[in-house]
C-alpha atoms as a PDB file:
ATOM      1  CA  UNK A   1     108.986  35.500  15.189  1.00  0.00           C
ATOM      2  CA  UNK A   2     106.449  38.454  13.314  1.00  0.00           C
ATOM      3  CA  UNK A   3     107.940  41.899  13.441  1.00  0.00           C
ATOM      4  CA  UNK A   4     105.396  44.408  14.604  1.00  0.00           C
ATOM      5  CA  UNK A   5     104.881  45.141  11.136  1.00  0.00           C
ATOM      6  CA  UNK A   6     103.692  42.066  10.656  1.00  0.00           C
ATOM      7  CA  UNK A   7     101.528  41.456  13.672  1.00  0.00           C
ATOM      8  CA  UNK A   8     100.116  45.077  12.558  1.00  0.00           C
ATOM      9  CA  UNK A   9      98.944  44.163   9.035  1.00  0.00           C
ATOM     10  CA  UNK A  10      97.579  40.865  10.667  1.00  0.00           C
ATOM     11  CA  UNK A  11      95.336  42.464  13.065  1.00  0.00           C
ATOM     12  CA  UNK A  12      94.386  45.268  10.580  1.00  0.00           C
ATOM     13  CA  UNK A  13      93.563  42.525   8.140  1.00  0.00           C
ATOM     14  CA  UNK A  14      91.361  40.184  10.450  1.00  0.00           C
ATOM     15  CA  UNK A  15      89.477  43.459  11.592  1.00  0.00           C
ATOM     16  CA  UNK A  16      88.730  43.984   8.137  1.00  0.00           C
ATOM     17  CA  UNK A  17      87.545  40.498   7.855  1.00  0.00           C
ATOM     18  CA  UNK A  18      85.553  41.047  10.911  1.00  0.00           C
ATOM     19  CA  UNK A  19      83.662  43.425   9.785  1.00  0.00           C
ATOM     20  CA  UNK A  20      82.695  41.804   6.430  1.00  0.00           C
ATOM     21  CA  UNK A  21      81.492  38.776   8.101  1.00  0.00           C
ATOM     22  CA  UNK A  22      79.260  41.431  10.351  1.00  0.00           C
ATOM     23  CA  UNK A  23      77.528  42.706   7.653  1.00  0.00           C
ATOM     24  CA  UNK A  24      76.837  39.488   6.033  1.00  0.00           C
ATOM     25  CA  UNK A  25      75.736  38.362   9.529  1.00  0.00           C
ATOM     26  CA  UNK A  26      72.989  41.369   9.524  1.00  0.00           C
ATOM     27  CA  UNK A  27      72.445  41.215   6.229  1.00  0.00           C
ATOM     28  CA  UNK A  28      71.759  36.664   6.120  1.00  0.00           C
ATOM     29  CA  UNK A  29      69.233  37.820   9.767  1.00  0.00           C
ATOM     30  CA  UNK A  30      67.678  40.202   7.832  1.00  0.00           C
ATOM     31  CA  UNK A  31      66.511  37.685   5.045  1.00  0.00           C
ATOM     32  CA  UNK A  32      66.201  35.327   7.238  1.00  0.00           C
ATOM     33  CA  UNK A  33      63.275  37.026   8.572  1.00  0.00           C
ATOM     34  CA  UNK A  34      61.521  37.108   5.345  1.00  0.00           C
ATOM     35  CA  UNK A  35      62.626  33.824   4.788  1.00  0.00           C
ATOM     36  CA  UNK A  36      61.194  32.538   7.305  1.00  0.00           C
ATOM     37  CA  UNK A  37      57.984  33.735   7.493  1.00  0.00           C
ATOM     38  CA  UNK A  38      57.543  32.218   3.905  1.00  0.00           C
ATOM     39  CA  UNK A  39      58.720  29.346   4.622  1.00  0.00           C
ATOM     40  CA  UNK A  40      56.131  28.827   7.404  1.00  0.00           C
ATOM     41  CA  UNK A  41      53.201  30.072   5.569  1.00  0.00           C
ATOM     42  CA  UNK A  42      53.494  27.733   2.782  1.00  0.00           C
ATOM     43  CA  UNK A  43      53.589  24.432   4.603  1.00  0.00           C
ATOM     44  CA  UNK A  44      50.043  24.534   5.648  1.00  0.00           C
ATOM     45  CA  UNK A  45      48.993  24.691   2.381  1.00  0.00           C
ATOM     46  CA  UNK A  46      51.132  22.211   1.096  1.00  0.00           C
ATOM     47  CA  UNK A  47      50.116  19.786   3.784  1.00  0.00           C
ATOM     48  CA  UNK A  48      46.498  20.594   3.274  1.00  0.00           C
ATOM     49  CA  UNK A  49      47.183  19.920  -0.592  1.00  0.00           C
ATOM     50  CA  UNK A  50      48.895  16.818  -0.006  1.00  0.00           C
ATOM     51  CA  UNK A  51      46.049  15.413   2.716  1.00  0.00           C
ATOM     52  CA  UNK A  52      43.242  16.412  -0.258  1.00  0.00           C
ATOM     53  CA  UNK A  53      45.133  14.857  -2.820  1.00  0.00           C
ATOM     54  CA  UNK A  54      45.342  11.529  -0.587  1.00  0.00           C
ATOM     55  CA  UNK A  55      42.082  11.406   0.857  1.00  0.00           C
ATOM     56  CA  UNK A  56      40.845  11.755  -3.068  1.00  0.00           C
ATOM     57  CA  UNK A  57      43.253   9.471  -4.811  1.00  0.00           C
ATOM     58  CA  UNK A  58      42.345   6.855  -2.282  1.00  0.00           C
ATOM     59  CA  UNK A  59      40.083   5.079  -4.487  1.00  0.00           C
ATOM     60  CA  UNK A  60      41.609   5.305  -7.816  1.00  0.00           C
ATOM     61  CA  UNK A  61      44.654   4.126  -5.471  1.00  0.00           C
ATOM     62  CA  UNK A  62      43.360   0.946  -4.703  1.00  0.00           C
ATOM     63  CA  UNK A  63      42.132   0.005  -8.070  1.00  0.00           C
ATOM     64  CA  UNK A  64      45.612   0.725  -9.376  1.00  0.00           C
ATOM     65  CA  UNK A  65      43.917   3.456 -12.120  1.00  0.00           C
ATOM     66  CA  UNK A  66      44.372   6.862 -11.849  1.00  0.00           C
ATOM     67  CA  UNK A  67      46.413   9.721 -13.572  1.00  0.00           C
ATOM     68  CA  UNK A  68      50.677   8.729 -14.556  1.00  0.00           C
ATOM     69  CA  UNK A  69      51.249  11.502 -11.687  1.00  0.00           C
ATOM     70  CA  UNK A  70      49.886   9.499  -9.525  1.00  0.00           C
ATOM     71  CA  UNK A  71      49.995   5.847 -10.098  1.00  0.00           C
ATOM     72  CA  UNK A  72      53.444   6.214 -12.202  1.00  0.00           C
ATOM     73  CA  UNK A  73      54.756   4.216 -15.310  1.00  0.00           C
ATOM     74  CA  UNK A  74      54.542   0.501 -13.759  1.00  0.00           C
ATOM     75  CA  UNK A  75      58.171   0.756 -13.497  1.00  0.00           C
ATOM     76  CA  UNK A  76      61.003   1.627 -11.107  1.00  0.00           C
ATOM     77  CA  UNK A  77      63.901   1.763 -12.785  1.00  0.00           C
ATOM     78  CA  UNK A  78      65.257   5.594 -13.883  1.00  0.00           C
ATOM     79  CA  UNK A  79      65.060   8.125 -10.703  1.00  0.00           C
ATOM     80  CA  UNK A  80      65.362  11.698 -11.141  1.00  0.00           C
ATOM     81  CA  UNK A  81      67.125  13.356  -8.143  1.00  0.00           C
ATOM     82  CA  UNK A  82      66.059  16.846  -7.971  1.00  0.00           C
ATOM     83  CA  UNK A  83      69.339  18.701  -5.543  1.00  0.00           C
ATOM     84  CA  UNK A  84      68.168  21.845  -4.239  1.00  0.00           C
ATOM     85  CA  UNK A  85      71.542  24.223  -2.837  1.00  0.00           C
ATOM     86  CA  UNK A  86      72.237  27.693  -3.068  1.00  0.00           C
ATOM     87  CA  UNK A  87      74.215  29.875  -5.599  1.00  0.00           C
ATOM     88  CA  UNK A  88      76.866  31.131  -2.917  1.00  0.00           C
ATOM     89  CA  UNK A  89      78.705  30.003   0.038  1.00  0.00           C
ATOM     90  CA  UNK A  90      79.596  30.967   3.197  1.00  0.00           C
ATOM     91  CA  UNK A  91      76.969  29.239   5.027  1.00  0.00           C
ATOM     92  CA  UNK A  92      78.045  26.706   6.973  1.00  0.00           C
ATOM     93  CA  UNK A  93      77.427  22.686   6.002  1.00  0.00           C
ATOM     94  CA  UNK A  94      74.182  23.740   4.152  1.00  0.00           C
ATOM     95  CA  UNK A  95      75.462  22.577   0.627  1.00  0.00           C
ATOM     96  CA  UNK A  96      77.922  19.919   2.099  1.00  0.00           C
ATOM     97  CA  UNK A  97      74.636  18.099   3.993  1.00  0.00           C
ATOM     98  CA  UNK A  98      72.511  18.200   0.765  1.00  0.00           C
ATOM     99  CA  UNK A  99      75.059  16.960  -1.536  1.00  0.00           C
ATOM    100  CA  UNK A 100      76.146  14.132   1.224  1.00  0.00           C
ATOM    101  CA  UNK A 101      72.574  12.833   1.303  1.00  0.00           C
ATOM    102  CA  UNK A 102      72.965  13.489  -2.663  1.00  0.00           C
ATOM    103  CA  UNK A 103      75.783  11.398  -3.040  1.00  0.00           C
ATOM    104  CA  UNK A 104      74.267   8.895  -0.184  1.00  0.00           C
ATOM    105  CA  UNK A 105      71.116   8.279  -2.340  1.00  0.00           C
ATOM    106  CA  UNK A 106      73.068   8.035  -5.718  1.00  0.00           C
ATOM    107  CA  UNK A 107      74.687   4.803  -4.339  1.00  0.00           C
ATOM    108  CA  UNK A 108      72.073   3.183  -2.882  1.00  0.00           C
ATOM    109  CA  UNK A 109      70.115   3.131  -6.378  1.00  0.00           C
ATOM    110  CA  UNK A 110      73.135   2.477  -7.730  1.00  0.00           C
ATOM    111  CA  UNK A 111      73.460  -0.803  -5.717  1.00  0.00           C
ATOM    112  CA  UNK A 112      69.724  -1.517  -6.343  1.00  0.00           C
ATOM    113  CA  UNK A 113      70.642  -1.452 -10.641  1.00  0.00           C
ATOM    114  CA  UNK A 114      68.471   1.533 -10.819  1.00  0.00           C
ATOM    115  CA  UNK A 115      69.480   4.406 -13.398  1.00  0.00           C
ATOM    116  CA  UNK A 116      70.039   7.777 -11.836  1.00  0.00           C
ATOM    117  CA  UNK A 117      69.198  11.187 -13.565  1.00  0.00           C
ATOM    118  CA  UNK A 118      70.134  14.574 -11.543  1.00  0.00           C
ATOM    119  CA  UNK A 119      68.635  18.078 -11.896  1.00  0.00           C
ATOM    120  CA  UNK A 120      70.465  20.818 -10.098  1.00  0.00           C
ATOM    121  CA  UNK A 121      69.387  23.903  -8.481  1.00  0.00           C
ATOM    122  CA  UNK A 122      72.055  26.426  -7.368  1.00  0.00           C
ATOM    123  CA  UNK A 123      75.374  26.455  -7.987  1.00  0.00           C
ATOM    124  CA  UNK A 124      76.687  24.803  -5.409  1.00  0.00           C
ATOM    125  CA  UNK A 125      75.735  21.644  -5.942  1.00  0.00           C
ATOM    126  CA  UNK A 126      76.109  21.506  -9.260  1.00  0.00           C
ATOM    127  CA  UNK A 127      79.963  22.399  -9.201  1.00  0.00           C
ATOM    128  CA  UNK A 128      80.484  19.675  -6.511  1.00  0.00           C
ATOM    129  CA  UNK A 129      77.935  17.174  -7.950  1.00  0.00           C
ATOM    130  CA  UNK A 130      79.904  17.620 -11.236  1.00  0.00           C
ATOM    131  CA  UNK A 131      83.362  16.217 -10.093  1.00  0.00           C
ATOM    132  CA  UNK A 132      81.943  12.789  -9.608  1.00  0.00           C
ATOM    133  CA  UNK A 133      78.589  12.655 -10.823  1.00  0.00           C
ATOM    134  CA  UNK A 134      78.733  15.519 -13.840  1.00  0.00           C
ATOM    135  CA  UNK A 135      77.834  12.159 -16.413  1.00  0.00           C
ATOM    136  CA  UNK A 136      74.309  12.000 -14.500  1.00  0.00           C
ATOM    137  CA  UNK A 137      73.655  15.823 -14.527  1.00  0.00           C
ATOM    138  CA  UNK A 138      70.972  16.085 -17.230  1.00  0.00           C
ATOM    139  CA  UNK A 139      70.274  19.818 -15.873  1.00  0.00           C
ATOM    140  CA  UNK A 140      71.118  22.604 -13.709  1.00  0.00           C
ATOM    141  CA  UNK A 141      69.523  26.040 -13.060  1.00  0.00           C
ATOM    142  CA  UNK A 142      71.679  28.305 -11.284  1.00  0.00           C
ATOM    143  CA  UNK A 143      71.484  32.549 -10.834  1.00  0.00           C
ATOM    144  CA  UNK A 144      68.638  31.607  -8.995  1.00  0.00           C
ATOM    145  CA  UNK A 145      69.111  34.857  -6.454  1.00  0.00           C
ATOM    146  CA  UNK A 146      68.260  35.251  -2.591  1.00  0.00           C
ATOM    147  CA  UNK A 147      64.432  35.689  -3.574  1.00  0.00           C
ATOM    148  CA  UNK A 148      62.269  32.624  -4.526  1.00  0.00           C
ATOM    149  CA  UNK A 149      59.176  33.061  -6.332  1.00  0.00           C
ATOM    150  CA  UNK A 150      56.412  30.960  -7.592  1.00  0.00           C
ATOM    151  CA  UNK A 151      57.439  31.427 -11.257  1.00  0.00           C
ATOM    152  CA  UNK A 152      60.722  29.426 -10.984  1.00  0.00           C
ATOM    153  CA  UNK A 153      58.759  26.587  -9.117  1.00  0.00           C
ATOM    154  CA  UNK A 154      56.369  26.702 -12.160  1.00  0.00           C
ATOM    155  CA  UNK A 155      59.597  26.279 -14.545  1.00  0.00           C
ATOM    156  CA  UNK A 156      61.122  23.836 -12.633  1.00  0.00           C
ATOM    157  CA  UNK A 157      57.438  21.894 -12.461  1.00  0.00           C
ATOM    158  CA  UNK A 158      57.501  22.173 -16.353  1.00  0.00           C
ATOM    159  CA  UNK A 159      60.726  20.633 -16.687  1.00  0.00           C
ATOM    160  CA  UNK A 160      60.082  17.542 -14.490  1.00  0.00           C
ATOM    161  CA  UNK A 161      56.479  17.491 -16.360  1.00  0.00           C
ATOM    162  CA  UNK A 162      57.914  17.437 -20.132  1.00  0.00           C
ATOM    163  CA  UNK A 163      60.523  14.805 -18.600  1.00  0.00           C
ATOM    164  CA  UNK A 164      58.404  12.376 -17.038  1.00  0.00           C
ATOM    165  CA  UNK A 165      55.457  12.471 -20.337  1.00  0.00           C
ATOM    166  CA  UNK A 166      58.563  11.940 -22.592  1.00  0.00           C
ATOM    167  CA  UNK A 167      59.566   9.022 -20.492  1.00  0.00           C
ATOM    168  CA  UNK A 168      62.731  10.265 -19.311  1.00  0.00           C
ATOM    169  CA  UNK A 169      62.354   8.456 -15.645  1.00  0.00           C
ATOM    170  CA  UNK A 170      59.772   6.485 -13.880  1.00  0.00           C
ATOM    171  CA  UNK A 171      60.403   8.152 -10.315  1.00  0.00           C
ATOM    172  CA  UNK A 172      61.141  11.947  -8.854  1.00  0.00           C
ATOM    173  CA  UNK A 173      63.136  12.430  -5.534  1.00  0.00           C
ATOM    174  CA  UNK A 174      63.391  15.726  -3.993  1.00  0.00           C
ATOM    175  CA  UNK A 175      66.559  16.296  -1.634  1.00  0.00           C
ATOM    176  CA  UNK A 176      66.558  19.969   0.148  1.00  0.00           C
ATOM    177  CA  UNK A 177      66.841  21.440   3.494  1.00  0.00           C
ATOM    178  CA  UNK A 178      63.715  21.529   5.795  1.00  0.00           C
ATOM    179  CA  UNK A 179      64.096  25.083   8.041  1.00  0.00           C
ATOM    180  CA  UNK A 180      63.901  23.922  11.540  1.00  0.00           C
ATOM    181  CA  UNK A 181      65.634  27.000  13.309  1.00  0.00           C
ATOM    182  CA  UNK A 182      68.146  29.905  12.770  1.00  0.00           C
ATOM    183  CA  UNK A 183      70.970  26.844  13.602  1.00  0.00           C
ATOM    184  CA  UNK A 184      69.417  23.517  12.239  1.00  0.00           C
ATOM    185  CA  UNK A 185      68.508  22.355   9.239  1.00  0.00           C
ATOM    186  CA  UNK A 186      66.763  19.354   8.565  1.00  0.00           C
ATOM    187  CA  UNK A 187      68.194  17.784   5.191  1.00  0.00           C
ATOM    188  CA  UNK A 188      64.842  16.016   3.545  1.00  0.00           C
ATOM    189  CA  UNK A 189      63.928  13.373   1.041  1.00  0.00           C
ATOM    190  CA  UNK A 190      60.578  14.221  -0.551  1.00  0.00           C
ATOM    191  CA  UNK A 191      58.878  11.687  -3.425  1.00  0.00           C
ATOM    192  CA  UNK A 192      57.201  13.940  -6.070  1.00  0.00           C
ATOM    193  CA  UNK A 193      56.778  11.563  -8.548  1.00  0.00           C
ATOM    194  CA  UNK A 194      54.445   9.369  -8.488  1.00  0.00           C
ATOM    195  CA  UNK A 195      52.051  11.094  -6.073  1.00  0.00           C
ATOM    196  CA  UNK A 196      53.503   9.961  -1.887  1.00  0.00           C
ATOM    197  CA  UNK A 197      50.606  10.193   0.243  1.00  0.00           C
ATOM    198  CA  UNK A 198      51.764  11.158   3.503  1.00  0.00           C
ATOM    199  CA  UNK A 199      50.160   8.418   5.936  1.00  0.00           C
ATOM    200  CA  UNK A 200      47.726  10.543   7.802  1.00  0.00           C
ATOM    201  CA  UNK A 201      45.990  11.232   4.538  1.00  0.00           C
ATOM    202  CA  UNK A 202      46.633   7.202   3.803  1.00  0.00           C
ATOM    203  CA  UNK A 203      44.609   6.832   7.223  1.00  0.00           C
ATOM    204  CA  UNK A 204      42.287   9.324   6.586  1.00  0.00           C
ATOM    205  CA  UNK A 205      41.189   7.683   3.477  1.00  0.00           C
ATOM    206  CA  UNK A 206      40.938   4.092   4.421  1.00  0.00           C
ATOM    207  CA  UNK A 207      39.484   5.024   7.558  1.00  0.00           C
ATOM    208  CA  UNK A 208      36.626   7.050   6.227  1.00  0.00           C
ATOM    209  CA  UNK A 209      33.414   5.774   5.877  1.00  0.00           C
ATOM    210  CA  UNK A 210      31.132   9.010   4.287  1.00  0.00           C
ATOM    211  CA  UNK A 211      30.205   8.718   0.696  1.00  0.00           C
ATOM    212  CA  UNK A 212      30.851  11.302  -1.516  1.00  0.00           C
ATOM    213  CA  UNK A 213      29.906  12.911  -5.149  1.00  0.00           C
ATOM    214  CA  UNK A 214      32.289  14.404  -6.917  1.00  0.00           C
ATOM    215  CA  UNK A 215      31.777  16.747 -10.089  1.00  0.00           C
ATOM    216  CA  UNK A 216      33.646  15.890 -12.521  1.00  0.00           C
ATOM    217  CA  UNK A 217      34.946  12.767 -11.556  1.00  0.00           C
ATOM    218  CA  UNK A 218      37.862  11.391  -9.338  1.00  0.00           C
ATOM    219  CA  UNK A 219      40.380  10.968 -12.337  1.00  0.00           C
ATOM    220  CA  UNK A 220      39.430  14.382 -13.893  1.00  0.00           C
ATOM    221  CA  UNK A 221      40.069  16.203 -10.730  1.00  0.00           C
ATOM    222  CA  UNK A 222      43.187  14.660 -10.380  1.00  0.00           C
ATOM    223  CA  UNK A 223      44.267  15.367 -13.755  1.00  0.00           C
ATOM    224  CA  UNK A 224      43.491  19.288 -12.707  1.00  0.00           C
ATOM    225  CA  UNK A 225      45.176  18.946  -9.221  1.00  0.00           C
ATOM    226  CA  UNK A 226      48.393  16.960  -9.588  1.00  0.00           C
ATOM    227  CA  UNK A 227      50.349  19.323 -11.327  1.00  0.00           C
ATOM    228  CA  UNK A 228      49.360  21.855  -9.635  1.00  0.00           C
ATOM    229  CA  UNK A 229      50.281  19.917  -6.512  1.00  0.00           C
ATOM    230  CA  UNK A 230      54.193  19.545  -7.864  1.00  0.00           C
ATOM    231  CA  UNK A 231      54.729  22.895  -8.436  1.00  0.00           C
ATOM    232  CA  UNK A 232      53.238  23.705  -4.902  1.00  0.00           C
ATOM    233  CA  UNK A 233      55.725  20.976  -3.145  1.00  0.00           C
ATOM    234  CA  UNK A 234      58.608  22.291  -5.188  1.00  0.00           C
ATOM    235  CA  UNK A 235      57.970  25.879  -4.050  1.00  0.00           C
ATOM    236  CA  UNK A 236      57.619  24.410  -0.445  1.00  0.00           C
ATOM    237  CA  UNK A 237      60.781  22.839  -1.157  1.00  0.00           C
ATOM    238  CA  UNK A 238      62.725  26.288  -2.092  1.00  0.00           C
ATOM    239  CA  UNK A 239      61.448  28.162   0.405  1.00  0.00           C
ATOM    240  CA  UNK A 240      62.385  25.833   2.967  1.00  0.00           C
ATOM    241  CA  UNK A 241      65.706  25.527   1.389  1.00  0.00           C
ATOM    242  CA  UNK A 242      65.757  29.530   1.135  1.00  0.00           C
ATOM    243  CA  UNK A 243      65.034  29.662   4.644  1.00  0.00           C
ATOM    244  CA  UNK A 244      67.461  27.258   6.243  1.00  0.00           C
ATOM    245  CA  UNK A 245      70.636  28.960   3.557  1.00  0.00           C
ATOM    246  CA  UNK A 246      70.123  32.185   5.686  1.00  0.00           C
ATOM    247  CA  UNK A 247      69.943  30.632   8.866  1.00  0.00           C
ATOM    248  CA  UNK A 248      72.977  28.989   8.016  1.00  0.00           C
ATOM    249  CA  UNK A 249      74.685  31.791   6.665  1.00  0.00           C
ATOM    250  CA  UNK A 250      73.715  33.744   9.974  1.00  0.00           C
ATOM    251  CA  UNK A 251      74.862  31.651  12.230  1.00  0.00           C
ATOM    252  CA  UNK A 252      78.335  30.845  10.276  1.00  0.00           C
ATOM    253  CA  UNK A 253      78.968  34.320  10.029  1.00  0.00           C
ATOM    254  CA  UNK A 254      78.118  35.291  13.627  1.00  0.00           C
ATOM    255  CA  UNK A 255      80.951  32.548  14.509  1.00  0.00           C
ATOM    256  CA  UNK A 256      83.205  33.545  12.399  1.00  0.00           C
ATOM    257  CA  UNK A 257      82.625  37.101  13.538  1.00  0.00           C
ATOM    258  CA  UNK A 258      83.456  35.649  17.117  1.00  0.00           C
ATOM    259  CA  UNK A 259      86.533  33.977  16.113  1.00  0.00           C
ATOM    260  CA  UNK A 260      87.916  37.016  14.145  1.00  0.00           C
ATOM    261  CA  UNK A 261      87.506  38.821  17.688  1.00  0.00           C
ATOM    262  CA  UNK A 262      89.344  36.370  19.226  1.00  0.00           C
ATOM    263  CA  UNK A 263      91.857  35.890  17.413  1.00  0.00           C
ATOM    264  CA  UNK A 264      92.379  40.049  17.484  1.00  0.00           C
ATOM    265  CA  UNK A 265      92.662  39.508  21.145  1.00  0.00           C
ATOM    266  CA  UNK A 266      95.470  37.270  20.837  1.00  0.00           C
ATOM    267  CA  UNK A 267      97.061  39.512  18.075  1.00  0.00           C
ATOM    268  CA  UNK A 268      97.112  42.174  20.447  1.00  0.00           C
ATOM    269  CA  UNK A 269      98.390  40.215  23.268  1.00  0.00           C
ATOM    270  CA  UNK A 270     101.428  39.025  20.879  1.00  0.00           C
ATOM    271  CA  UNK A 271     102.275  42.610  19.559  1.00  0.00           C
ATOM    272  CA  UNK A 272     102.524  44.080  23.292  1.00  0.00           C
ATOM    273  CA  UNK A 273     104.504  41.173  24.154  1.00  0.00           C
ATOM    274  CA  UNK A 274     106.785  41.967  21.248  1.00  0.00           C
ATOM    275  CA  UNK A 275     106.480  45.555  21.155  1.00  0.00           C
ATOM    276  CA  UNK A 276     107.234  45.514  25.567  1.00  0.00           C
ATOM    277  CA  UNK A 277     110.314  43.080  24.681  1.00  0.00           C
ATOM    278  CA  UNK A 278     111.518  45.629  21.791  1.00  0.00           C
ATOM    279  CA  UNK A 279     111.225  47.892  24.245  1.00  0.00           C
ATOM    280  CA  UNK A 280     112.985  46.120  27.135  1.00  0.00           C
ATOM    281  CA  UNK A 281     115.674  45.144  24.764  1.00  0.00           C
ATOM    282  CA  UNK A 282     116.444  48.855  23.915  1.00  0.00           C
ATOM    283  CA  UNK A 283     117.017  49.725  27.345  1.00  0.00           C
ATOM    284  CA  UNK A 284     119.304  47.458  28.497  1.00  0.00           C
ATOM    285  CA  UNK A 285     121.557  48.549  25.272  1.00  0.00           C
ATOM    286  CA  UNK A 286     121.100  52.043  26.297  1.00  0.00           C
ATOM    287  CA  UNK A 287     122.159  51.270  30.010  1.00  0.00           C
ATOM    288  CA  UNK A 288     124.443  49.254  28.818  1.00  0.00           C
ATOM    289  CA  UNK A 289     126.243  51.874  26.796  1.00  0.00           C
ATOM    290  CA  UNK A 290     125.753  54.328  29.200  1.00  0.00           C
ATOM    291  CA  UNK A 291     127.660  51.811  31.827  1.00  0.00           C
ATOM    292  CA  UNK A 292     130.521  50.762  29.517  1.00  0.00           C
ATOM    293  CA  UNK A 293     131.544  54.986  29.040  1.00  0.00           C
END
């Protein structure tokens, strides 16, 4: 059994604990906020971007001509998996969902006889990627911080751009968390690479009859538009992913807060049981002595 001692350091320790996972709590709502609100204001645009790509590629879609963004190499046999995770812990199952679906996607190409190419974000996913699959990790970008701008979607964009003209794979996957709420996360597989017209737009184009002119041309607009459009869908992608890492951190630190007070309250309930037996036991000695003069 603890000595008081003991049972003393252990609830002065867990309080400590307590209020470190407090802080982070206010701290992970706090961004969260921010978060979120970016989060939401970018998927308009990016589904508005995606449904104007569609309804324009339509055409050069169904002659099979069109920009390598769009219409890809002819082939489907090297994937890039792009892994989007965070930097730190402490929030919840965020990185273990992403690198499950990760490591879920890897074998299924792998059973197809496809080649499979990963590029990390965060640190996370990287170091756990890297115990099975480090041989397939042909980059990583980590330090990435709690605030997401449009400049690392614009290097990230680069890199898959100077990949895919130097022929380093024929399709780009996507795997991040979709913000839903403060306590869910959507984990979701997005194809970059060539161009995946969502199937309203798909609708939208084969169902519309009105001719139009364009200035320049289809396949010159495109050319203009599609890489825009990745580095739009990747920054879509990390603040989504932003996003759902604080909700996740919030809401693992707000349990964790709860279970520190709980298990306080049965601290305390063990050292008064100890400290009233202590006591009980140093009475009866005393009367004991006092009886036995």
């Amino acid at each position: 059994m603890p000595s008081l001692k003991d049972l003393r350091n252990r609830i002065s320790s867990v309080k400590s604990t307590q209020k470190i996972t407090s802080a982070m709590k206010m701290v992970a709502a706090s961004r969260l906020r921010r978060a979120q609100e970016q989060a939401e204001m970018s998927r308009p645009f990016a589904s508005r971007m995606e449904r104007m790509l569609g309804s324009l590629a339509g055409k050069a879609a169904a002659t099979g001509q069109g920009p390598r963004l769009m219409v890809g190499t002819g082939q489907d046999e090297v994937h890039l998996l792009v892994v989007i995770t965070s930097d730190r812990g402490l929030c919840g199952g965020f990185n273990g969902s992403i690198t499950r679906e990760a490591r879920r996607k890897i074998r299924e190409l792998h059973q197809l006889g496809k080649t499979v190419k990963l590029l990390i974000v965060g640190r996370k996913g990287r170091d756990n990627l890297r115990r099975d699959y480090g041989s397939l990790i042909t980059d990583a970008i980590t330090d990435v911080g709690g605030h997401v701008d449009f400049h690392l979607a614009d290097r990230i964009s680069g890199r898959l751009l100077a990949a895919f003209d130097a022929g380093d794979f024929d399709v780009c996957t996507v795997i991040y968390n979709r913000f839903k709420s403060a306590i869910s996360q959507v984990v979701t597989t997005q194809q970059l690479i060539p161009l995946s017209m969502p199937e309203e737009a798909e609708e939208a184009a084969g169902g519309s009859k009105a001719v139009y002119d364009f200035e320049p041309d289809e396949e010159a607009i495109l050319r203009a538009l599609l890489p825009r459009n990745l580095a739009i869908q990747v920054f879509k992608a990390l603040l989504e992913s932003s996003a759902s890492e604080q909700g996740a951190r919030m809401t693992a630190m707000d349990n964790a807060t709860r279970n520190a007070g709980e298990m306080i309250g049965n601290l305390t309930l063990q050292y008064n049981r100890t400290r009233q037996a202590a006591i009980t036991k140093e009475l009866i000695e005393i009367i004991s002595g006092a009886e036995a003069l």
